[in-house]
Protein backbone atom coordinates (compact mmCIF):
# COMPACT_ATOMS: atom_id res chain seq x y z
CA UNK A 1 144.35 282.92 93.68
CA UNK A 2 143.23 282.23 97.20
CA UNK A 3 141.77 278.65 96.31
CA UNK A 4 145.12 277.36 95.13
CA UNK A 5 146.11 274.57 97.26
CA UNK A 6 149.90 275.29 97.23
CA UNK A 7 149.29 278.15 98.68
CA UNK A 8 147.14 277.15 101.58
CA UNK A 9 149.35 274.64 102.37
CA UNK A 10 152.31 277.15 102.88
CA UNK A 11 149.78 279.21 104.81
CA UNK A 12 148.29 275.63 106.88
CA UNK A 13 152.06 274.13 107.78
CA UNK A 14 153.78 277.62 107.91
CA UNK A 15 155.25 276.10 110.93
CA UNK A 16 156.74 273.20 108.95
CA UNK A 17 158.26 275.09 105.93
CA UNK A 18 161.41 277.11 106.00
CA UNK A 19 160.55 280.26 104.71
CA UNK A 20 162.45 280.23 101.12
CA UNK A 21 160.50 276.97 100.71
CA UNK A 22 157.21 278.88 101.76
CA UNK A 23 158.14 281.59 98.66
CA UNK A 24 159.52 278.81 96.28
CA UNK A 25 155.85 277.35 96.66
CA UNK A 26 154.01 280.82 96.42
CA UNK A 27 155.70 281.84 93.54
CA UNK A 28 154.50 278.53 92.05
CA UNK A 29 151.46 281.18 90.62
CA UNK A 30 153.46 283.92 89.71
CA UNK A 31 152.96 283.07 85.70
CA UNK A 32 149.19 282.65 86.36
CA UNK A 33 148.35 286.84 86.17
CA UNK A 34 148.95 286.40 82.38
CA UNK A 35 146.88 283.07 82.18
CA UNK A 36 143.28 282.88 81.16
CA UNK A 37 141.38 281.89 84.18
CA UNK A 38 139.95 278.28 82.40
CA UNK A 39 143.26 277.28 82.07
CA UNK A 40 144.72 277.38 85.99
CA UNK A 41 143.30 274.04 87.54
CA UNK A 42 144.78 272.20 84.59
CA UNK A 43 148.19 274.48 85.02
CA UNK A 44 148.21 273.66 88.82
CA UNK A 45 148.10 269.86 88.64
CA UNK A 46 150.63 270.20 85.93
CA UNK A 47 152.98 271.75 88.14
CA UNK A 48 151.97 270.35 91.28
CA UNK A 49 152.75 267.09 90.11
CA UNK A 50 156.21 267.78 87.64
CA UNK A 51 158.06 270.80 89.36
CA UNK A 52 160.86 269.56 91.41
CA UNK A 53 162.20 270.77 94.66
CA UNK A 54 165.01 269.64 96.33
CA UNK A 55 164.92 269.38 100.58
CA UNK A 56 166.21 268.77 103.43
CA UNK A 57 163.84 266.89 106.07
CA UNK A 58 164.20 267.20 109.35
CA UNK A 59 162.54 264.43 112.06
CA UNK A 60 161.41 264.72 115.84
CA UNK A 61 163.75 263.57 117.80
CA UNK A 62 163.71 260.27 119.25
CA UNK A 63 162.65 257.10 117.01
CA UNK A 64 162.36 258.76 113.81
CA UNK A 65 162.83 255.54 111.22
CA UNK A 66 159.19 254.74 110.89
CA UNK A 67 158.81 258.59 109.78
CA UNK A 68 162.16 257.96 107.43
CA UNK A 69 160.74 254.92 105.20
CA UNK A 70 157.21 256.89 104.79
CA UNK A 71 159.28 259.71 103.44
CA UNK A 72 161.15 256.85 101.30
CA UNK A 73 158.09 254.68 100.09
CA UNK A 74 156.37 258.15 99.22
CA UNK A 75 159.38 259.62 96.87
CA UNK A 76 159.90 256.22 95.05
CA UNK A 77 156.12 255.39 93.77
CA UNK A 78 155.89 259.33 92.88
CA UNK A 79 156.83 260.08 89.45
CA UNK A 80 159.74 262.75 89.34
CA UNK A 81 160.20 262.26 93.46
CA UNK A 82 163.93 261.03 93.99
CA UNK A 83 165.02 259.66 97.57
CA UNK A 84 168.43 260.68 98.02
CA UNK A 85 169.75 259.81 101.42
CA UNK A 86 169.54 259.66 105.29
CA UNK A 87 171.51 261.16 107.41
CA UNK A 88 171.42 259.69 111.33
CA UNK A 89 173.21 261.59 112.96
CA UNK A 90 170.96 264.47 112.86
CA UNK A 91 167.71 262.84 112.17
CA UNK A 92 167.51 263.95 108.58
CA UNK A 93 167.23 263.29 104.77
CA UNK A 94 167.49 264.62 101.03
CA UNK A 95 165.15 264.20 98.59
CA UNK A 96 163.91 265.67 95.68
CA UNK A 97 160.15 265.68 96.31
CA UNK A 98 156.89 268.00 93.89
CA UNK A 99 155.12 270.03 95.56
CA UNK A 100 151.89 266.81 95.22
CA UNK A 101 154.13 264.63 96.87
CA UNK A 102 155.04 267.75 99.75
CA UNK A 103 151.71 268.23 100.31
CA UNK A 104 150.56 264.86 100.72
CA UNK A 105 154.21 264.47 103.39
CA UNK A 106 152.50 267.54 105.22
CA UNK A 107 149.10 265.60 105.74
CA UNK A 108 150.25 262.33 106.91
CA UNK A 109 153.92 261.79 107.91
CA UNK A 110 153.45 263.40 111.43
CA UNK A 111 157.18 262.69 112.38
CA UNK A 112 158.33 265.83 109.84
CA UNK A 113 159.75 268.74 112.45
CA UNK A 114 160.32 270.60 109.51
CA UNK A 115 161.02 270.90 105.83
CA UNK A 116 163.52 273.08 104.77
CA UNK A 117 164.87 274.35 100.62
CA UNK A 118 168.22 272.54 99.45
CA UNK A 119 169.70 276.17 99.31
CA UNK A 120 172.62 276.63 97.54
CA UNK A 121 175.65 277.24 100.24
CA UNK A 122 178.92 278.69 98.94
CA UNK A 123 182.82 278.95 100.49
CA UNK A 124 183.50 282.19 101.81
CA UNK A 125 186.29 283.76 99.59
CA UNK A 126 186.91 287.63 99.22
CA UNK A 127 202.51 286.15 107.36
CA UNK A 128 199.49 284.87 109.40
CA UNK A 129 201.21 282.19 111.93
CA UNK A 130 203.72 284.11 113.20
CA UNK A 131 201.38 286.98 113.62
CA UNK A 132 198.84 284.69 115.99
CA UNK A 133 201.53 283.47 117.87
CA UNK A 134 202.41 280.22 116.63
CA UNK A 135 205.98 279.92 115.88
CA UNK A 136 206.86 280.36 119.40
CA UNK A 137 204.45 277.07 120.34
CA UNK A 138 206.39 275.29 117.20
CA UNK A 139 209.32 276.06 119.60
CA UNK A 140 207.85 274.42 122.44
CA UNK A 141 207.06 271.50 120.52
CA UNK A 142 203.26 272.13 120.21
CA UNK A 143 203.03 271.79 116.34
CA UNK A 144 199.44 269.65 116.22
CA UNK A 145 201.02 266.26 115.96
CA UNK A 146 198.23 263.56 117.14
CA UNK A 147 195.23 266.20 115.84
CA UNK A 148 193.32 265.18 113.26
CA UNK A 149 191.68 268.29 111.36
CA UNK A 150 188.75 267.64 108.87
CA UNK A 151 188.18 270.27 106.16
CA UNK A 152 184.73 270.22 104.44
CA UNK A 153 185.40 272.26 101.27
CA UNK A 154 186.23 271.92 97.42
CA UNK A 155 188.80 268.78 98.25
CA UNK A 156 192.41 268.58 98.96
CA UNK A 157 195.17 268.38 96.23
CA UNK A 158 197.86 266.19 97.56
CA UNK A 159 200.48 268.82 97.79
CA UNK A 160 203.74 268.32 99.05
CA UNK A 161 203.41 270.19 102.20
CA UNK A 162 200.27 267.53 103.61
CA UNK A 163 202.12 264.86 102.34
CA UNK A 164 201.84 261.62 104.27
CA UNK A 165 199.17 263.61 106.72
CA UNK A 166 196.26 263.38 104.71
CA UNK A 167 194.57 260.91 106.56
CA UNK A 168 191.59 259.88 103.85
CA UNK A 169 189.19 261.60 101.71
CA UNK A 170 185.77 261.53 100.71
CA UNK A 171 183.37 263.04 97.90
CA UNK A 172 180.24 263.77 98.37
CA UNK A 173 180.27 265.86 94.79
CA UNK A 174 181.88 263.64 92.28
CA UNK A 175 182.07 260.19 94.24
CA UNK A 176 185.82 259.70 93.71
CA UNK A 177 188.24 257.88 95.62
CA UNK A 178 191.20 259.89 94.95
CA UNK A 179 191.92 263.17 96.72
CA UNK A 180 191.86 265.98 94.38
CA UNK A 181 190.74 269.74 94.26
CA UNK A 182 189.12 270.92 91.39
CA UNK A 183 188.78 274.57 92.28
CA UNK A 184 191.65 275.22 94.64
CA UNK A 185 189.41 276.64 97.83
CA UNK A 186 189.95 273.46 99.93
CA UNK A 187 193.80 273.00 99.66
CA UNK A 188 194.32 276.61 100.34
CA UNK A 189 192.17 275.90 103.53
CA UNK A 190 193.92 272.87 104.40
CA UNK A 191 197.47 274.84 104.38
CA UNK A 192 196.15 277.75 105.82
CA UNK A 193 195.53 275.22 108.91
CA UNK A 194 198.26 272.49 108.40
CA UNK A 195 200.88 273.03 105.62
CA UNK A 196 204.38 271.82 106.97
CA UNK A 197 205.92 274.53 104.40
CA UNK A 198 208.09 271.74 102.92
CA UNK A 199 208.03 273.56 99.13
CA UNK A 200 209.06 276.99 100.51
CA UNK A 201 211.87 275.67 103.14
CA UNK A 202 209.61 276.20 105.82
CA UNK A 203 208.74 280.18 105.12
CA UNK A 204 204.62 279.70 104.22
CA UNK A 205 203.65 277.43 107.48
CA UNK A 206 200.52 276.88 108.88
CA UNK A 207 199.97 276.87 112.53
CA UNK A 208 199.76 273.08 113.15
CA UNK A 209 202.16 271.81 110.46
CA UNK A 210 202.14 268.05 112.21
CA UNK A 211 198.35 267.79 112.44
CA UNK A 212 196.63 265.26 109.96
CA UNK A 213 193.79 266.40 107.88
CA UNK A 214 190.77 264.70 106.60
CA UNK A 215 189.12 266.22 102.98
CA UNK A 216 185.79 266.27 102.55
CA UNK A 217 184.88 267.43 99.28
CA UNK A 218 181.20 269.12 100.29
CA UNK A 219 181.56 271.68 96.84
CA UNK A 220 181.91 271.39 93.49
CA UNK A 221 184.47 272.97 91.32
CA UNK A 222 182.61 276.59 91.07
CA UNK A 223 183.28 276.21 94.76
CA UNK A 224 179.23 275.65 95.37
CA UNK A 225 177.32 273.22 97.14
CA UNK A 226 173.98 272.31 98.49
CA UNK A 227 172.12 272.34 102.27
CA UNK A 228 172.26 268.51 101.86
CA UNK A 229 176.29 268.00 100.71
CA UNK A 230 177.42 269.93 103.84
CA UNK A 231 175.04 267.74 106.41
CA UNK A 232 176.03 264.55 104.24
CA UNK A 233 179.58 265.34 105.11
CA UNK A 234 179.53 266.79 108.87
CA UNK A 235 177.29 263.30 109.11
CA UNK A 236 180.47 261.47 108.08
CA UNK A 237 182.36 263.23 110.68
CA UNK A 238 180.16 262.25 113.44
CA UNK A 239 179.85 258.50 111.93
CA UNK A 240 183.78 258.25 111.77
CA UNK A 241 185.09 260.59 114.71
CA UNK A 242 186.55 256.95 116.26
CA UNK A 243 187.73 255.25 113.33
CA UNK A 244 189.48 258.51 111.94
CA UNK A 245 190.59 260.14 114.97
CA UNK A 246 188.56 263.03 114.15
CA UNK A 247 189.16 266.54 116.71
CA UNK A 248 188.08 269.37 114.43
CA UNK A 249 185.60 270.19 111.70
CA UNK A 250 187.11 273.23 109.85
CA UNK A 251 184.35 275.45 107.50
CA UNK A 252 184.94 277.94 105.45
CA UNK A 253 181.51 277.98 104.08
CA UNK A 254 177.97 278.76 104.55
CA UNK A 255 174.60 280.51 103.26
CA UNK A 256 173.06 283.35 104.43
CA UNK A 257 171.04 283.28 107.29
CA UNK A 258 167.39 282.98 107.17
CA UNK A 259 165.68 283.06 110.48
CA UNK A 260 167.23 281.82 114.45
CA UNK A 261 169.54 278.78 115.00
CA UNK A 262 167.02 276.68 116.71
CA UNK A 263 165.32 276.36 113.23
CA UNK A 264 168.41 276.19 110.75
CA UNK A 265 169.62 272.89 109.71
CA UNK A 266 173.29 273.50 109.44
CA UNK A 267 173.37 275.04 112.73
CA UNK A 268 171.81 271.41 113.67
CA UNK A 269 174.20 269.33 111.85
CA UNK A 270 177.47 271.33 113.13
CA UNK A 271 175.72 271.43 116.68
CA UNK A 272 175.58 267.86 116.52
CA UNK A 273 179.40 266.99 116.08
CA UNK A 274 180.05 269.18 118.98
CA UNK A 275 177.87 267.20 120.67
CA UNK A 276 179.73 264.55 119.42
CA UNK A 277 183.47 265.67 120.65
CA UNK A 278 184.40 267.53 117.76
CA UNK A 279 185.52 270.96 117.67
CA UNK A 280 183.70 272.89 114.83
CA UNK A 281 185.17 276.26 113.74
CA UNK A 282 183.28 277.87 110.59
CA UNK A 283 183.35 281.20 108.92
CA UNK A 284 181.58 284.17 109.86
CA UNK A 285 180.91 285.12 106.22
CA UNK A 286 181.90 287.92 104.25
CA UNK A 287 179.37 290.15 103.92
CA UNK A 288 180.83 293.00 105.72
CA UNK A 289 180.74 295.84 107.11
CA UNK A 290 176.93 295.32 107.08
CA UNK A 291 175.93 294.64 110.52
CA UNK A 292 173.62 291.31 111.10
CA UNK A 293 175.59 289.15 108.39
CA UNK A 294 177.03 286.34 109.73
CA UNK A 295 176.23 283.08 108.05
CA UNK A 296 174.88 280.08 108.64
CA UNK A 297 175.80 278.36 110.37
CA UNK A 298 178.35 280.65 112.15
CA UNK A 299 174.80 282.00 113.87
CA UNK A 300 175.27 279.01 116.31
CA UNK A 301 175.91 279.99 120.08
CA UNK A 302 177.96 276.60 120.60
CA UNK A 303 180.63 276.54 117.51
CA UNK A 304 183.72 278.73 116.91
CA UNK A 305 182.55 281.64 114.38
CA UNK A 306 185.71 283.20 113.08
CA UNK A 307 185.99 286.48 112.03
CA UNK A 308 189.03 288.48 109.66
CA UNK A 309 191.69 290.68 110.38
CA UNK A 310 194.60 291.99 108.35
CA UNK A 311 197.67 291.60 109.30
CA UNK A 312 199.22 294.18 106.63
CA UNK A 313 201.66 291.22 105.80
CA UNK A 314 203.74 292.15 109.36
CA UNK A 315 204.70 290.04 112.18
CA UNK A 316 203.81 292.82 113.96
CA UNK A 317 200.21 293.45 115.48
CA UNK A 318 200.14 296.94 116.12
CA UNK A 319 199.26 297.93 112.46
CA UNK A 320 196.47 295.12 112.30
CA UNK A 321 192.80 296.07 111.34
CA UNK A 322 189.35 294.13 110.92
CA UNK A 323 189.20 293.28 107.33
CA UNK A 324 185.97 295.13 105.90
CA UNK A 325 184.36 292.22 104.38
CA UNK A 326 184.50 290.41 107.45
CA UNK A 327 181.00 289.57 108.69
CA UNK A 328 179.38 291.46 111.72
CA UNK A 329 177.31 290.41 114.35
CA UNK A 330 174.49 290.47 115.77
CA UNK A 331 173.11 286.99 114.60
CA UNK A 332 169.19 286.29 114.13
CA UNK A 333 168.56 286.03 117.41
CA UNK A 334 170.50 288.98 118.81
CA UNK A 335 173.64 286.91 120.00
CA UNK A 336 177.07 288.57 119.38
CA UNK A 337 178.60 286.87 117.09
CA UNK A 338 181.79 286.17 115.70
CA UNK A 339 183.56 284.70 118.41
CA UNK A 340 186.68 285.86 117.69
CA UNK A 341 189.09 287.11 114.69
CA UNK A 342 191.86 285.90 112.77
CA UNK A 343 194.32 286.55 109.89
CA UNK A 344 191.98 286.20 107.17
CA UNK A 345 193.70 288.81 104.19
CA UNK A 346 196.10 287.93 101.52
CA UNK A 347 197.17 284.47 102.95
CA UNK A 348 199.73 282.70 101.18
CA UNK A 349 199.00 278.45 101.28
CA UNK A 350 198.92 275.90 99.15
CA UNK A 351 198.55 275.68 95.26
CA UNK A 352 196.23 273.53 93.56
CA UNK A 353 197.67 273.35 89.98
CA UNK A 354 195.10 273.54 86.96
CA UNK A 355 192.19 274.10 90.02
CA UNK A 356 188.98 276.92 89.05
CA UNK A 357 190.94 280.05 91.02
CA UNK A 358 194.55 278.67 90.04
CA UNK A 359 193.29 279.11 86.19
CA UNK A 360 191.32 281.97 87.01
CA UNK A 361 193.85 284.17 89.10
CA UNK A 362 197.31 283.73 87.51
CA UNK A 363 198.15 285.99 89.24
CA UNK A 364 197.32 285.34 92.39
CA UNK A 365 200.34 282.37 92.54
CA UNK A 366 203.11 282.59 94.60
CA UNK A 367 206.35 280.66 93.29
CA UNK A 368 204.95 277.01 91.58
CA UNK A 369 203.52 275.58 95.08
CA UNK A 370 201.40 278.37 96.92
CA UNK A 371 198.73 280.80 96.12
CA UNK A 372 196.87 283.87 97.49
CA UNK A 373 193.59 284.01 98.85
CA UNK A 374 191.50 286.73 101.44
CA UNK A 375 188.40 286.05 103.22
CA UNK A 376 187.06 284.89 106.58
CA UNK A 377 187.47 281.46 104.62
CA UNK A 378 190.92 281.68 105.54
CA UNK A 379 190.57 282.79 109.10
CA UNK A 380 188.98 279.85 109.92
CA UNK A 381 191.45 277.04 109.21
CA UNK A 382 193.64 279.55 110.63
CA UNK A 383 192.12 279.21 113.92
CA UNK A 384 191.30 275.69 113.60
CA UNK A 385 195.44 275.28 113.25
CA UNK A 386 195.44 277.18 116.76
CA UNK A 387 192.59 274.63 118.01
CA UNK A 388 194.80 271.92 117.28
CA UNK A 389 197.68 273.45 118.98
CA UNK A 390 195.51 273.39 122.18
CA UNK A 391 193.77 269.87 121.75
CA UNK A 392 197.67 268.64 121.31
CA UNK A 393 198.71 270.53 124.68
CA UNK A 394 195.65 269.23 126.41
CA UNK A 395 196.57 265.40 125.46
CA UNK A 396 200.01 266.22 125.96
CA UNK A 397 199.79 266.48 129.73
CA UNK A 398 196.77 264.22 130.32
CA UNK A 399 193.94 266.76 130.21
CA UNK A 400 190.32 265.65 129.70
CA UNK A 401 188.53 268.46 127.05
CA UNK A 402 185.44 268.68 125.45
CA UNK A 403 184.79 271.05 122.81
CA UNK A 404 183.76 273.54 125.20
CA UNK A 405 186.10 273.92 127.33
CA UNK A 406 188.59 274.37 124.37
CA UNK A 407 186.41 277.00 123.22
CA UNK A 408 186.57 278.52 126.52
CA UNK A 409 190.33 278.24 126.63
CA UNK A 410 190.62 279.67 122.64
CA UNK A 411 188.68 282.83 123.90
CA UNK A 412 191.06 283.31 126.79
CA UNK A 413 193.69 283.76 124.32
CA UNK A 414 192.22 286.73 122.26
CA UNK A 415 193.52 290.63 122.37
CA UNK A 416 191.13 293.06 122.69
CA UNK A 417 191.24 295.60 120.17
CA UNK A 418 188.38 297.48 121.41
CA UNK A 419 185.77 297.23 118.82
CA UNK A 420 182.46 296.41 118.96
CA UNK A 421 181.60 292.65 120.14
CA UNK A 422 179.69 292.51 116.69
CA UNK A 423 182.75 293.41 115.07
CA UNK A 424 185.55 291.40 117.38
CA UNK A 425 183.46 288.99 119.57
CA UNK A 426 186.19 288.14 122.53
CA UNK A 427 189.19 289.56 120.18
CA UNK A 428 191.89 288.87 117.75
CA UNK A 429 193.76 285.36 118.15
CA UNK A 430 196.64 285.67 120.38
CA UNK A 431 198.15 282.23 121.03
CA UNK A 432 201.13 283.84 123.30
CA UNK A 433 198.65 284.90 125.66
CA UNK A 434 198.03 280.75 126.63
CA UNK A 435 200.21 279.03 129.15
CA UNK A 436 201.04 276.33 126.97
CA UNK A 437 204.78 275.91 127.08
């Protein structure tokens, strides 16, 4: 099995290939042990030139095009290759390439940093404003009005609590112009961050009920998506921050974590809009209490990784806890991680009627217009609500920010609850403990 070229190629550009791509390729001659030996060479080229792979492919910085169009010409005059799209922003594309047509990248296009698997990448779902201190901003006026919030999810159903604030949407699943959510994830995220609380005279309020919000429909209806989806839509963020007004990139999703942020793509991507001026808060997973499983890309040192707490349904913090499922820390490469926690458990927001989880947990509505959902998914808008409250203040009185120094700012308004950094990062999201009155 030595001689097979797919696997000498993993083992020759190890450096290039993620390491689920390295397996996908190795495994390429798992069927071959109950093969007679005549018949592998004529297997091999079989499957070397029809198996499909999808990836993501990631450039040197600096003048990448030339590298782009050789990626391009080579997917379009090989059979089963499909060129899907380029990304700019972050110096990358999609395609859908055979392992013939990898190999042959590998030897000549030397502008490829690295090639990474189209892995799957899923939204994180296992009395929360009042609880984080945000009614008492709504009484000082801080309520997110001029913030524009962008939630890359499973859509947004025009509910009555966004209405006129949903700035624009855009598919990246289905291609439609209309906003909908066909699985219910996204518009629970958007209230969680923004609802108004117009269907429930103001009781189920999020903690920027002025802000606008952008969706950015990134997942399908099973609430799954791919590598390339979420960079095709954080790339839209970055190409429209001016024309939208976009401060904030709220995610409630990820994959696991397969090796240190310097080499994951999504950590890339959401690195990149900060660059860019945007504020990116994402999930810290829920694969909790195991230590080392926080997601991707929540293992970036630069973004907001938000963590869950329960708030046992009180206004009162005294009885809250860390929510077992919420991800722990240490990331890859030994940071602490999450940055901080919010209300993540049995959050009541917005209803999308007929949705995947609205069919599939009857239950789980509240009234005709709201719904109940847990995870760190929820967290996050949750803090990227707070975020806005900030960004608002900050404009408010004239303040130059960048997305770090709101970060900075966000972590100055935690609690400590004494747990572990792994488990807390800074602490639990305190929004009275800002000066922002």
């Amino acid at each position: 099995m030595l001689g097979f070229s797919m696997i000498q190629t993993a083992r020759q550009y190890a450096s290039k290939l993620d390491s689920p791509l390295r397996n996908k390729l190795v495994n390429l001659y798992r069927p071959f042990r109950w093969v007679p030996c005549f018949l592998h060479k004529p297997l091999e080229k079989s499957l070397k030139l029809t198996k499909k792979f999808p990836v993501v492919i990631e450039f040197e910085d600096g003048d990448c095009l030339s590298s782009v169009q050789e990626v391009e010409e080579t997917m379009k005059r090989t059979l089963f290759c499909e060129y899907k799209h380029y990304y700019s922003s972050i110096s990358c594309c999609s395609v859908v390439t055979t392992p013939a047509a990898l190999e042959e990248l590998l030897k000549n296009c030397h502008g490829i940093k690295k090639i990474h698997d189209d892995r799957a990448v899923q939204a994180f779902l296992n009395v929360a404003t009042p609880t984080i201190g945000g009614t008492t901003l709504h009484q000082n006026g801080l309520t997110g009005e001029g913030v524009t919030i962008a939630v890359l999810d499973t859509g947004i159903y025009a509910h009555p609590d966004l209405a006129n604030r949903m700035t624009t949407f855009v598919d990246f699943i289905n291609n439609r112009d209309q906003a909908y959510d066909d699985n219910g994830h996204g518009t629970h995220c958007a209230g969680d961050a923004a609802g108004d609380g117009t269907a429930s005279d103001g009781l189920y309020k999020g903690p920027a009920p002025r802000a606008h919000v952008i969706g950015v429909k990134v997942l399908d209806k099973l609430g799954s998506g791919s590598l390339s989806t979420v960079i095709a839509g954080v790339d839209w963020c970055i190409q429209n921050k001016e024309r939208y007004g976009i401060d904030i990139i709220s995610m409630s999703l990820g994959s696991t974590a397969t090796g240190p942020a310097a080499d994951d793509p999504m950590v890339r991507a959401v690195e990149r809009a900060w660059n860019a001026g945007i504020v990116v808060c994402v999930a810290a997973g829920n694969e909790g209490p195991r230590r080392g499983s926080i997601a991707s890309p929540g293992i970036s040192p630069r973004v907001i990784t938000v963590g869950a707490m329960d708030d046992r349904n009180t206004e009162s913090r005294a009885d809250d806890i860390i929510a077992d499922f919420s991800s722990r820390g240490p990331t890859p490469d030994q940071a602490t991680k999450p940055d901080l926690l919010a209300p993540g458990v049995a959050i009541v927001s917005l209803r999308s009627p007929n949705s995947y989880l609205d069919k599939l947990q009857k239950s789980s509505r509240v009234a005709t217009n709201y719904f109940v959902l847990s995870g760190t998914s929820m967290a996050t808008p949750i803090c990227a609500g707070a975020v806005a409250l900030i960004i608002q203040h900050l404009q408010n009185n004239g303040i130059a920010y960048t997305p770090d120094s709101v970060k900075t700012i966000l972590l100055n308004s935690v609690e400590d609850r004494g747990l572990h950094p792994y488990d807390q990062g800074r602490g639990y999201l305190d929004l009275n403990q800002l000066p922002l009155s």
